[in-house]
Protein backbone atom coordinates (compact mmCIF):
# COMPACT_ATOMS: atom_id res chain seq x y z
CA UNK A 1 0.00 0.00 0.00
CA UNK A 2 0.85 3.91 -0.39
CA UNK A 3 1.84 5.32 2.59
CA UNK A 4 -0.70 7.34 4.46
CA UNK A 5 -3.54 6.64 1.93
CA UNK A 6 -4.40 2.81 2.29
CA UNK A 7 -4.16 3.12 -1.78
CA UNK A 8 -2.64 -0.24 -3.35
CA UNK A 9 -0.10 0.04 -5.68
CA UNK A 10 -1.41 -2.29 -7.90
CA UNK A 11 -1.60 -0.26 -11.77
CA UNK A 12 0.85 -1.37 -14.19
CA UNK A 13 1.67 0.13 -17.75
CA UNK A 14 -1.24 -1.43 -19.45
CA UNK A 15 -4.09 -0.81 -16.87
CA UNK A 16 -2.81 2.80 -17.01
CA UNK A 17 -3.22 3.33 -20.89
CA UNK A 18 -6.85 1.43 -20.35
CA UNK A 19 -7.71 4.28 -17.95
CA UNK A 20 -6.54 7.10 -20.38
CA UNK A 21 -8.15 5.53 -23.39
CA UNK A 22 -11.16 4.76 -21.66
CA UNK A 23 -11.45 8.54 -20.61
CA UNK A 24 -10.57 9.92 -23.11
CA UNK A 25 -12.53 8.35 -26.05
CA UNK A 26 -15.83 9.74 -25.01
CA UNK A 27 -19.17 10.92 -25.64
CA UNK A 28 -17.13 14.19 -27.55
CA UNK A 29 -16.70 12.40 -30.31
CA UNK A 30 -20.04 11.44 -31.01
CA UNK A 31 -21.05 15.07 -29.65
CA UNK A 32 -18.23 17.39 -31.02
CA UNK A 33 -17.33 16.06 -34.57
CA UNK A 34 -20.76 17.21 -35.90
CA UNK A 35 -20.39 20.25 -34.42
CA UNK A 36 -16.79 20.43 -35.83
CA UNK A 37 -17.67 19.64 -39.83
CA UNK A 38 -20.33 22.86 -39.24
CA UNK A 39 -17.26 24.75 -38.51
CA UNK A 40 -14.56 23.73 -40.75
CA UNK A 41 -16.12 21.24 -43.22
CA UNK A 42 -13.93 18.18 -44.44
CA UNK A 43 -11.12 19.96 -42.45
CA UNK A 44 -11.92 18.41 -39.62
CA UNK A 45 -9.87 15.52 -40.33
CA UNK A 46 -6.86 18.12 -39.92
CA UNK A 47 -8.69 19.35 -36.83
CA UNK A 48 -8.54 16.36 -34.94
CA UNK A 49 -5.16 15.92 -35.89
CA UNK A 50 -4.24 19.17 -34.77
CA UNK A 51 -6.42 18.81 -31.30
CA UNK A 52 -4.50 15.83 -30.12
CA UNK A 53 -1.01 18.00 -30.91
CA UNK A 54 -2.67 20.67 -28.70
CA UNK A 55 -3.72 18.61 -26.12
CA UNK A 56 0.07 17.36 -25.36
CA UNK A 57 1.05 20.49 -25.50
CA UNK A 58 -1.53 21.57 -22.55
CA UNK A 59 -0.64 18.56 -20.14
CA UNK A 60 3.17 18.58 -20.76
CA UNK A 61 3.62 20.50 -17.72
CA UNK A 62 1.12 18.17 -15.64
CA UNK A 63 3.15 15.16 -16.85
CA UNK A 64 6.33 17.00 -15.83
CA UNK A 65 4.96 16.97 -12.29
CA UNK A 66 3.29 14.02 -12.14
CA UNK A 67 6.36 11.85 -13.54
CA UNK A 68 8.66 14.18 -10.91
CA UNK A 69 6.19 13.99 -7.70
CA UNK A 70 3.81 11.13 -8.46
CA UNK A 71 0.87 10.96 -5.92
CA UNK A 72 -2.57 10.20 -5.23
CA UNK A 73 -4.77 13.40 -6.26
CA UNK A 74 -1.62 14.72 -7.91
CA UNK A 75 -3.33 18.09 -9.02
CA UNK A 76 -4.64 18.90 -5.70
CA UNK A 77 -1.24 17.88 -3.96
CA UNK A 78 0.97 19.76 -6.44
CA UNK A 79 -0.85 23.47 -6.40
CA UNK A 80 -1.24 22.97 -2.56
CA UNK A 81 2.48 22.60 -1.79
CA UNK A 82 4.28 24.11 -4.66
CA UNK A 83 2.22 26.85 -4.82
CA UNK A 84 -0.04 27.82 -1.57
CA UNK A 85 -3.00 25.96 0.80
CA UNK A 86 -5.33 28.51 -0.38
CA UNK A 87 -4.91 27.71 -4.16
CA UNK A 88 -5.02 24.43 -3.62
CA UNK A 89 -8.31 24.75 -1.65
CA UNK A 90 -10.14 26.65 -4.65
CA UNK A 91 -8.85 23.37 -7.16
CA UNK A 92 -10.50 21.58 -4.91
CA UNK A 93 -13.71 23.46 -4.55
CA UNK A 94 -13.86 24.04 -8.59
CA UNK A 95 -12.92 19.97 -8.59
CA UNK A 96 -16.11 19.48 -6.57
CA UNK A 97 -18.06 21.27 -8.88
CA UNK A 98 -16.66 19.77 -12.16
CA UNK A 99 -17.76 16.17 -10.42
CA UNK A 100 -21.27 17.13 -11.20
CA UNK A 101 -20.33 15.91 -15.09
CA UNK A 102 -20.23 12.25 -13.70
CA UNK A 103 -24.24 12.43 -14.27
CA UNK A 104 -23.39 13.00 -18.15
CA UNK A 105 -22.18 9.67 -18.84
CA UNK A 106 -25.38 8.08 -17.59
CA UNK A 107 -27.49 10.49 -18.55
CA UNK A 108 -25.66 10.15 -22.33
CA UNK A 109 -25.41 6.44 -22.56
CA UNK A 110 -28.78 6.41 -21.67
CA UNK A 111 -30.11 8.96 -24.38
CA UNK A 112 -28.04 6.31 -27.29
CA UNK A 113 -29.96 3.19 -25.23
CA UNK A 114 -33.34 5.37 -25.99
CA UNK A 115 -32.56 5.85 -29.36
CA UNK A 116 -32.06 1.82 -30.19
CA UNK A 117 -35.11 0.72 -27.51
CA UNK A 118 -37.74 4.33 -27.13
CA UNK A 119 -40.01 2.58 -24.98
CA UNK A 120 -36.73 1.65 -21.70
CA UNK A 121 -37.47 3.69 -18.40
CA UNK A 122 -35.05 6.34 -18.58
CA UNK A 123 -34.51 7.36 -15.29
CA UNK A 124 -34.17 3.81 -14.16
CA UNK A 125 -31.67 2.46 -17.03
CA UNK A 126 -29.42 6.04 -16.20
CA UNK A 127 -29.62 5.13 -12.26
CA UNK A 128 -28.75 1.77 -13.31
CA UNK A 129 -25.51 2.26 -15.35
CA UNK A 130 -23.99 4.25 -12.34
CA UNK A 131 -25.19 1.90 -9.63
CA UNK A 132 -23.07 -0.74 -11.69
CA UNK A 133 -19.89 1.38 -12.03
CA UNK A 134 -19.82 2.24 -8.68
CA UNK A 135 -20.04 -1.43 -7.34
CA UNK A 136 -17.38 -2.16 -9.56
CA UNK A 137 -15.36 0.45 -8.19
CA UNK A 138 -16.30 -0.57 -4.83
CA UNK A 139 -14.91 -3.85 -4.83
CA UNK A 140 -11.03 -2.68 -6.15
CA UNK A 141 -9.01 -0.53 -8.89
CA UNK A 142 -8.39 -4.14 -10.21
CA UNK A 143 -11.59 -5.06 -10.79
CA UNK A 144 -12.50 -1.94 -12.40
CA UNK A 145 -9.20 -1.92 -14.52
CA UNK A 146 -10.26 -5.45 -15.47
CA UNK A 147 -13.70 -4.37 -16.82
CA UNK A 148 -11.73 -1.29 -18.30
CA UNK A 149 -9.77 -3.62 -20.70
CA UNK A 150 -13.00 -5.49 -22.04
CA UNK A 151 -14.52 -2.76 -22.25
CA UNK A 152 -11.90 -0.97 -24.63
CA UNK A 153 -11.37 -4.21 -26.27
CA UNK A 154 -14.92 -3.83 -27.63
CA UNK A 155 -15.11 0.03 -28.16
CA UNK A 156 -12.27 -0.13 -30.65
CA UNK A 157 -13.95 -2.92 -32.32
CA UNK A 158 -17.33 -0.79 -32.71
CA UNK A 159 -14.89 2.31 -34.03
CA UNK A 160 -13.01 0.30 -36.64
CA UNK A 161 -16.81 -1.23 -37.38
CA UNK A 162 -17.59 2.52 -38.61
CA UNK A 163 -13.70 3.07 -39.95
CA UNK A 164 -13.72 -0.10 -42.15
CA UNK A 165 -17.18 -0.18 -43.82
CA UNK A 166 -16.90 3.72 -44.24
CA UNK A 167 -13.75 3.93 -45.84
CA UNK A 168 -15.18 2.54 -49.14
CA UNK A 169 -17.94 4.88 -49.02
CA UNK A 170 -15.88 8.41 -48.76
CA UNK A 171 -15.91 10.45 -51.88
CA UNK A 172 -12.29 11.75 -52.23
CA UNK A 173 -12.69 13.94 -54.59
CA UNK A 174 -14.27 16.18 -52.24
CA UNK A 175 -11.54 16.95 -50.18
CA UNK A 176 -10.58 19.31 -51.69
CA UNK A 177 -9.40 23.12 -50.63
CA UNK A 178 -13.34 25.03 -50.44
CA UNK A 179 -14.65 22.21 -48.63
CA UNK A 180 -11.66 21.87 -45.87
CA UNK A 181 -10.94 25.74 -45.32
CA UNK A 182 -14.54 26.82 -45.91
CA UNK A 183 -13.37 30.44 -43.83
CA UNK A 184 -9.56 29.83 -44.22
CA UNK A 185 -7.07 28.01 -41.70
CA UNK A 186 -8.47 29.96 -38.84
CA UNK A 187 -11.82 27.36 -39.01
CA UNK A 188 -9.23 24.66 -38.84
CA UNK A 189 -7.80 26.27 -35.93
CA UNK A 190 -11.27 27.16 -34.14
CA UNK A 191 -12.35 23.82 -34.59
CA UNK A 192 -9.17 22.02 -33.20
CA UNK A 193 -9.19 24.42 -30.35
CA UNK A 194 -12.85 23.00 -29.66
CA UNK A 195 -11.93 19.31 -30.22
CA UNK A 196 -9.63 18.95 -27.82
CA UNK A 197 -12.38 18.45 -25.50
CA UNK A 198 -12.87 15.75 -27.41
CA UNK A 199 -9.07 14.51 -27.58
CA UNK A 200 -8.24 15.48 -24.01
CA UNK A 201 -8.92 13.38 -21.02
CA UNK A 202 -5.47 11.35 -20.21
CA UNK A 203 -4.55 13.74 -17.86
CA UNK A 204 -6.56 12.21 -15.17
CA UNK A 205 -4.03 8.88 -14.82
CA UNK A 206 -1.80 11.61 -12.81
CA UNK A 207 -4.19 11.58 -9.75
CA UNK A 208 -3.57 7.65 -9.69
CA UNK A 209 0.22 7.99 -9.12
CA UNK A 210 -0.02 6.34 -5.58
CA UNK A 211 -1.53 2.88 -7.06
CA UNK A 212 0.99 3.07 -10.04
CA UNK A 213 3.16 0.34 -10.05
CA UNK A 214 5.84 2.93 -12.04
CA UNK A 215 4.27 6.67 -12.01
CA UNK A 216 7.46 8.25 -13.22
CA UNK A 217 8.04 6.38 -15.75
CA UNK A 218 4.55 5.23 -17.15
CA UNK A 219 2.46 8.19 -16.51
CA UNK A 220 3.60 11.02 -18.88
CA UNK A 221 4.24 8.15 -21.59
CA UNK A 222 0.87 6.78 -21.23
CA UNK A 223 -0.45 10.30 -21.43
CA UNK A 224 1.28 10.76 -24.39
CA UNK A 225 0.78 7.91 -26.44
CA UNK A 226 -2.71 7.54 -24.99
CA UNK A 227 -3.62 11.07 -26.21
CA UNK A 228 -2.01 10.45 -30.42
CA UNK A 229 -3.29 7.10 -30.32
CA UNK A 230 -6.99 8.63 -29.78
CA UNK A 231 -6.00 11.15 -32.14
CA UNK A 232 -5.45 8.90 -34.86
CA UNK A 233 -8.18 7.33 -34.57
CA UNK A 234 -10.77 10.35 -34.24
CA UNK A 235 -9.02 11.49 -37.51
CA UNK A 236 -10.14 8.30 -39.09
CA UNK A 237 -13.66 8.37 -37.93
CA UNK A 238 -13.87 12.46 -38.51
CA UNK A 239 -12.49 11.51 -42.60
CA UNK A 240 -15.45 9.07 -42.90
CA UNK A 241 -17.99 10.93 -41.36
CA UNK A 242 -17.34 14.18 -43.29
CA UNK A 243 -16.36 12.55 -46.28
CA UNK A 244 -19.51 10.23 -47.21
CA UNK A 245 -22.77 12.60 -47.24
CA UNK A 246 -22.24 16.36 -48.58
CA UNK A 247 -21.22 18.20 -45.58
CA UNK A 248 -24.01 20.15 -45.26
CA UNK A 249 -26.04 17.18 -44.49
CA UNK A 250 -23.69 16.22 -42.07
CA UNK A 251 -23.15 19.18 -40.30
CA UNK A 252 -23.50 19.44 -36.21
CA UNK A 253 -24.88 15.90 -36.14
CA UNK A 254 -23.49 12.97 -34.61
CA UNK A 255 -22.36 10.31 -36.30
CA UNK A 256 -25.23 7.62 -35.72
CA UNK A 257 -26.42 9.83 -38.76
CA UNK A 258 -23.39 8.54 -41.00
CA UNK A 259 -23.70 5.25 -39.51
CA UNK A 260 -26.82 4.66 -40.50
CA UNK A 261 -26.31 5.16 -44.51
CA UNK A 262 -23.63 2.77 -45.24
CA UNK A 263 -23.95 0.35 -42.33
CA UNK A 264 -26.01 -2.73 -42.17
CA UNK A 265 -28.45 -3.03 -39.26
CA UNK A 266 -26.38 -5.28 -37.29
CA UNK A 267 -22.97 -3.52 -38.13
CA UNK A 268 -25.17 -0.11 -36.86
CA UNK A 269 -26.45 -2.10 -33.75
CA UNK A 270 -22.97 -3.26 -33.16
CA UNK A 271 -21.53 0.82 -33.98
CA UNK A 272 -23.96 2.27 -31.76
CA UNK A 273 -22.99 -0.07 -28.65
CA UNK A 274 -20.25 -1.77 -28.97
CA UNK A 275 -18.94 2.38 -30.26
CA UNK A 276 -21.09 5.26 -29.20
CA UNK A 277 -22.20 3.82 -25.91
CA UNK A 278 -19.26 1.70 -24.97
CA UNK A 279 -17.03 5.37 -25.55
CA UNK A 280 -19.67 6.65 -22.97
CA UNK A 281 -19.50 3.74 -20.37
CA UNK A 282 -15.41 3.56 -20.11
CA UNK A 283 -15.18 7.23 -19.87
CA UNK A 284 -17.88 6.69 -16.39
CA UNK A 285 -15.76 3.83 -15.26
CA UNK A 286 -12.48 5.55 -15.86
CA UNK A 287 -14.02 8.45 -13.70
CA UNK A 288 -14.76 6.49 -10.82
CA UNK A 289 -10.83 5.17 -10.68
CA UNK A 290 -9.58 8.37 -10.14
CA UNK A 291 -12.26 10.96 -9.11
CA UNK A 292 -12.01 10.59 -5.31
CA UNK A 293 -8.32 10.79 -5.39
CA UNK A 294 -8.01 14.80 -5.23
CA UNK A 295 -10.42 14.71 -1.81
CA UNK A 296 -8.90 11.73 -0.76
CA UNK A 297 -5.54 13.73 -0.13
CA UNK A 298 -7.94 16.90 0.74
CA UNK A 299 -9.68 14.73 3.83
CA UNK A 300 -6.00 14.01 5.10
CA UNK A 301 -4.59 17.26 4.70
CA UNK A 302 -7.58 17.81 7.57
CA UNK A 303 -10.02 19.73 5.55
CA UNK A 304 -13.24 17.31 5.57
CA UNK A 305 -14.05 14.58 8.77
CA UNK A 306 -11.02 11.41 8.92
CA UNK A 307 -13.70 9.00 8.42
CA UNK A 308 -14.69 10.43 5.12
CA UNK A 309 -11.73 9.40 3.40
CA UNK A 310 -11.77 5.61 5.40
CA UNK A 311 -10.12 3.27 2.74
CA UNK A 312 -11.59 -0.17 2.44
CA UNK A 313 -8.96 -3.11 4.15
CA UNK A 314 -10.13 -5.80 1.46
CA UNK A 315 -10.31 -4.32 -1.55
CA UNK A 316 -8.04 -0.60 -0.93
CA UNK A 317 -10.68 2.12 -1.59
CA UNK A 318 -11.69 4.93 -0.02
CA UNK A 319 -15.96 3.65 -0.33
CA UNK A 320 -17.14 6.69 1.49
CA UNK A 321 -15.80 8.77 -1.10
CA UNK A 322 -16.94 6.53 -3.46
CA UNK A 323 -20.29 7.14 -2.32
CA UNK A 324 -20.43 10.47 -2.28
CA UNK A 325 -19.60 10.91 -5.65
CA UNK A 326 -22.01 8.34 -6.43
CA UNK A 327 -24.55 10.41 -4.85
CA UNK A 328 -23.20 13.47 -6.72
CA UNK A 329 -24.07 11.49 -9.82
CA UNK A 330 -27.56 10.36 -9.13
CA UNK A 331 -29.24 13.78 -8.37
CA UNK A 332 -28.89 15.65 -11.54
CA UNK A 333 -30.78 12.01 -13.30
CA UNK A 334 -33.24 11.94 -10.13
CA UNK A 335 -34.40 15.30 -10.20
CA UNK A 336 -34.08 15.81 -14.20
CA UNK A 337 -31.31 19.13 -14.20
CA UNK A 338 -30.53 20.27 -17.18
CA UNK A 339 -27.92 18.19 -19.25
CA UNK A 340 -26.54 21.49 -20.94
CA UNK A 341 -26.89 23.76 -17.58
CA UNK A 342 -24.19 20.74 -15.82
CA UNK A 343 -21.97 20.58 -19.13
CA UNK A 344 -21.71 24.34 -19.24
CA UNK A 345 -20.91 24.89 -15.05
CA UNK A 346 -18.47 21.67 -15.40
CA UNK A 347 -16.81 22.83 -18.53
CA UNK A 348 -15.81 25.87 -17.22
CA UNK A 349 -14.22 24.53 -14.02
CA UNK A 350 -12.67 22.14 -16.10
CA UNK A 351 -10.62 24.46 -17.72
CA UNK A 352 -9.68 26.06 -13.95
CA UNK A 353 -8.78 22.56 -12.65
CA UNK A 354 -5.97 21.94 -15.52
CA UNK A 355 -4.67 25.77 -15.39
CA UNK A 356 -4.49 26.01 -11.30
CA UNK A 357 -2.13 23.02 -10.88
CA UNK A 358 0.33 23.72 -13.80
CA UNK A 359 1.64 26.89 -12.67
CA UNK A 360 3.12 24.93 -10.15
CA UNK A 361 5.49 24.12 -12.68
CA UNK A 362 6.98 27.81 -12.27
CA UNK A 363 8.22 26.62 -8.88
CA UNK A 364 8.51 22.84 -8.76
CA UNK A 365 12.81 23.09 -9.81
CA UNK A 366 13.41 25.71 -6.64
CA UNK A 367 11.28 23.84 -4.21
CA UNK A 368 11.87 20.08 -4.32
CA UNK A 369 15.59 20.32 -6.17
CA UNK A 370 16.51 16.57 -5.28
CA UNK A 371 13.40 14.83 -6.78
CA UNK A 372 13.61 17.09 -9.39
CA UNK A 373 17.11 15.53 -9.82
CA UNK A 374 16.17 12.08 -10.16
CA UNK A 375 13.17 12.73 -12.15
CA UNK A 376 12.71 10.15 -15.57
CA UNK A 377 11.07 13.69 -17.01
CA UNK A 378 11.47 16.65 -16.56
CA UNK A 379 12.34 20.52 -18.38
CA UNK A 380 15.13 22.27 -17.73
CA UNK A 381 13.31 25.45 -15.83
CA UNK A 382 13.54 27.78 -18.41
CA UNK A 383 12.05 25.11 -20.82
CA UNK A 384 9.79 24.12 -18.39
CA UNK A 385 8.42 27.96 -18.31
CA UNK A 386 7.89 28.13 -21.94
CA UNK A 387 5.50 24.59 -22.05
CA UNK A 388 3.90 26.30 -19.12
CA UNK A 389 3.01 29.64 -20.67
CA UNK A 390 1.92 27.73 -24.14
CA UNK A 391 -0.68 25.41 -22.31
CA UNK A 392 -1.92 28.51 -20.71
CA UNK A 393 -2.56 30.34 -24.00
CA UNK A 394 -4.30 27.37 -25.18
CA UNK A 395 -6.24 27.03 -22.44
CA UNK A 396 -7.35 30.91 -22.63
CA UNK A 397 -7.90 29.54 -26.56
CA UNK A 398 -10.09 27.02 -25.09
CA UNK A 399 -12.30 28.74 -22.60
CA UNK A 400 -12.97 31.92 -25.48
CA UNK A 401 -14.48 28.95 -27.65
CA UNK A 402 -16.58 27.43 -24.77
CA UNK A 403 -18.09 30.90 -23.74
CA UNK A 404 -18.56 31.77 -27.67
CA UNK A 405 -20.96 28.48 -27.67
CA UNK A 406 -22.71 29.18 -24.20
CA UNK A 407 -25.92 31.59 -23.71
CA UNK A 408 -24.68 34.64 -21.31
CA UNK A 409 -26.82 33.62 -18.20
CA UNK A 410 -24.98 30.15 -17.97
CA UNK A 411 -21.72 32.16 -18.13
CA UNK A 412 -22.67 34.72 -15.35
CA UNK A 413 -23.31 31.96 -13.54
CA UNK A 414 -19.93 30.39 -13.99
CA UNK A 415 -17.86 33.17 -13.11
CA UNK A 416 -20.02 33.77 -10.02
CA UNK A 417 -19.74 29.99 -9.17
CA UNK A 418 -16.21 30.42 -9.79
CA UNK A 419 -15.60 33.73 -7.76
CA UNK A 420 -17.84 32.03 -4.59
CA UNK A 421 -15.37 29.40 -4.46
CA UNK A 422 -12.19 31.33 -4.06
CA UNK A 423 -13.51 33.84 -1.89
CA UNK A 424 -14.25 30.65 0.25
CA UNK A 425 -10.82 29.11 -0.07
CA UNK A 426 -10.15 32.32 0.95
CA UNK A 427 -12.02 32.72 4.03
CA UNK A 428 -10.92 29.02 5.04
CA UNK A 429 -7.38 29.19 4.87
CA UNK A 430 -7.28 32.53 6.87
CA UNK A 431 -8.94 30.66 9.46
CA UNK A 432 -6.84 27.72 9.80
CA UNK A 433 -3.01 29.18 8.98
CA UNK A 434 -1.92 25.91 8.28
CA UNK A 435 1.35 25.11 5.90
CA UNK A 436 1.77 21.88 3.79
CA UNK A 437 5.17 22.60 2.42
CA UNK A 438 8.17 21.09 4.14
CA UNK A 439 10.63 20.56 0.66
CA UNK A 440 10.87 17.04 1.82
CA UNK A 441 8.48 15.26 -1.04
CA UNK A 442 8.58 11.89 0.15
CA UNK A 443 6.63 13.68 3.27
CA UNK A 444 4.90 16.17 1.14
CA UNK A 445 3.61 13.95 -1.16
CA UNK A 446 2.71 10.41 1.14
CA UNK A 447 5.37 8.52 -1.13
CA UNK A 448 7.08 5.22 -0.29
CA UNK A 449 10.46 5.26 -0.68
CA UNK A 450 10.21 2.48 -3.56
CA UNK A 451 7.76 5.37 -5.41
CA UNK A 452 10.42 8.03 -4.73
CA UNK A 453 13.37 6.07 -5.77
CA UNK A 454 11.58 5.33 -9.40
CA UNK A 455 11.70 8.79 -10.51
């Protein structure tokens, strides 16, 4: 086990790049790529290309740190002792509302479900698909790494399904310069810059540093080749889907609509589920593996009650937590919330969660110099300042495009959601005075020796 987290360091190379494909081969593909050809036409196969190029660019610094000062919750950990207590509590309150998303997945998988079978209980099928991610959560990273596999296994086989029988179908000769710069190479830019919600998601194998087997080694490579492996294969899927039907029939739909022209029935049955709503389902069960992680660390810095962040003897996870965040999930499908009001609020802390913990990159070579030393990857600092300042301007890049597509009440409401929570972080850290940073990061960071020596 990890000490001072009960965690089990049980995550090798391959259950790693499960996790990372799994989250990040999502419902944005199905959602985005419509959306995408409306903006750029055919050039979206360029686009997707060009998103997963981004997307390395904005978690370089991330897998700087988390190769350098591995840990469980490595985003909370790093901004709270590189950088200040305070910052560290605002991640964490803008982390608490991004978990709201974990409703999505259900709530998605369930909507693709409705489409194949109108007549299932919605409600009850949604409830359903979280109660069963959960349990297998529950019961051990293992067993939910297991399912991960199969799981993958199968969505690749749905996405080649579409690939394959597509290919034949594409008219080539209408790739041409109109239909893939309809407004010039800024389209191909705008659209790429909105894609790589699509193409992100890796990132989140840093927060399960404490149960990898080899963090420093296997976490920024998995991010990598977890991230242009995805790409590839969204480029694929984004030159069939824009390349069969004329684009404007194509345009901000999703591709069941593609599917459904050259695909048998059965090869459609087997796009939509073993594709569309297998994407969905690994991207929930992925989120369960490493969304309690950041609180985890937050209930033992002393912020939340011990016994919320109890890990389980038997199977080494923290079930409370689990819980919670199961609970989290189930009211927005109970209560029927708006699908686009929780995209919209978690969105926009999404973009705060990555750009909080990388500017402890600024700091990371001055504070902990000796694991810094022995790190498998790591910038020299002045390097390291550039990546830094390049995933920010991407990330600025990023939230321009998400508040161009959102209505201005939902982004009032953001900001003031936003605002609330550091004014609390505030308030809380003036009240307790309390210091996290020793520059000892086997301490700092709950590492075993065996974790620290592997960097």
């Amino acid at each position: 086990m990890t000490e001072g987290t009960g965690l089990k360091k049980v995550l090798g190379f391959r259950e790693l790049l499960s996790v990372g494909i799994g989250q990040t081969i999502g419902s944005g593909v199905m959602a985005y790529t419509g959306i995408a050809i409306g903006i750029t036409g055919r050039g979206v196969v360029l686009a997707y290309i060009m998103s997963s190029l981004l997307v390395i660019l904005i978690t370089l610094p991330a897998a700087q740190l988390s190769s350098t000062l591995p840990c469980a919750g490595a985003e909370y950990m790093h901004t709270s002792r590189i950088l200040s207590p305070t910052l560290g509590t605002f991640y964490m309150f803008i982390y608490i509302i991004y978990t709201m998303t974990i409703s999505v997945y259900a709530i998605s998988f369930t909507e693709y479900l409705q489409q194949l079978i109108p007549s299932i209980p919605f409600k009850l099928i949604a409830v359903l698909v979280l109660t069963v991610f959960y349990i297998a959560n529950i019961v051990g990273i293992q067993m939910a790494a297991a399912i991960q596999k199969i799981l993958v296994i199968a969505l690749f086989a749905g996405l080649f399904v579409f690939i394959i029988f597509g290919l034949p179908h594409v008219q080539i000769s209408g790739f041409t310069a109109d239909t893939m710069f309809p407004a010039g190479f800024k389209s191909v830019f705008g659209a790429a810059a909105l894609l790589t919600f699509a193409t992100g998601g890796a990132n989140v194998i840093t927060h399960l540093g404490a149960e990898a087997k080899n963090p420093g080694r296997d976490i920024p490579i998995v991010m990598a080749v977890a991230t242009v492996l995805v790409g590839i294969i969204y480029a694929f899927l984004a030159f069939v889907a824009s390349g069969v039907l004329p684009v404007e029939e194509v345009a901000n739909k999703n591709l069941g609509v593609v599917a459904g022209v050259f695909l048998s029935k059965p090869a459609y049955l087997f796009f939509m589920i073993g594709g569309a709503m297998t994407a969905i389902i690994t991207t929930l069960n992925s989120t369960f593996s490493w969304v309690t992680k950041p609180l985890l660390m937050f209930v033992e810095d002393g912020y939340l009650p011990k016994k919320l962040g109890e890990v389980n003897r038997r199977f080494g996870t923290p079930h409370y937590l689990l819980t919670v965040f199961y609970i989290v999930g189930l009211l927005p499908v109970i209560t029927g919330v708006s699908l686009s009001a929780i995209s919209t609020i978690g969105s926009c802390a999404m973009l705060f969660r990555v750009f909080i913990p990388i500017c402890s990159c600024f700091f990371v070579h001055k504070k902990y110099p000796d694991a810094c030393a022995k790190s498998f990857f790591l910038f020299k600092p002045s390097v390291l300042c550039i990546t830094v300042g390049i995933a920010g301007v991407i990330l600025l890049i990023q939230m321009a495009v998400l508040l161009d597509m959102q209505t201005t009440f939902m982004i009032y409401v953001s900001l003031v959601t936003v605002l609330c929570a550091f004014i609390i972080s505030v308030i809380v850290n003036r009240i307790r005075k309390v210091s996290f940073y020793t520059g000892d990061a086997v301490n700092d960071f709950r590492q075993t020796s065996k974790q620290n020596s592997e960097n």
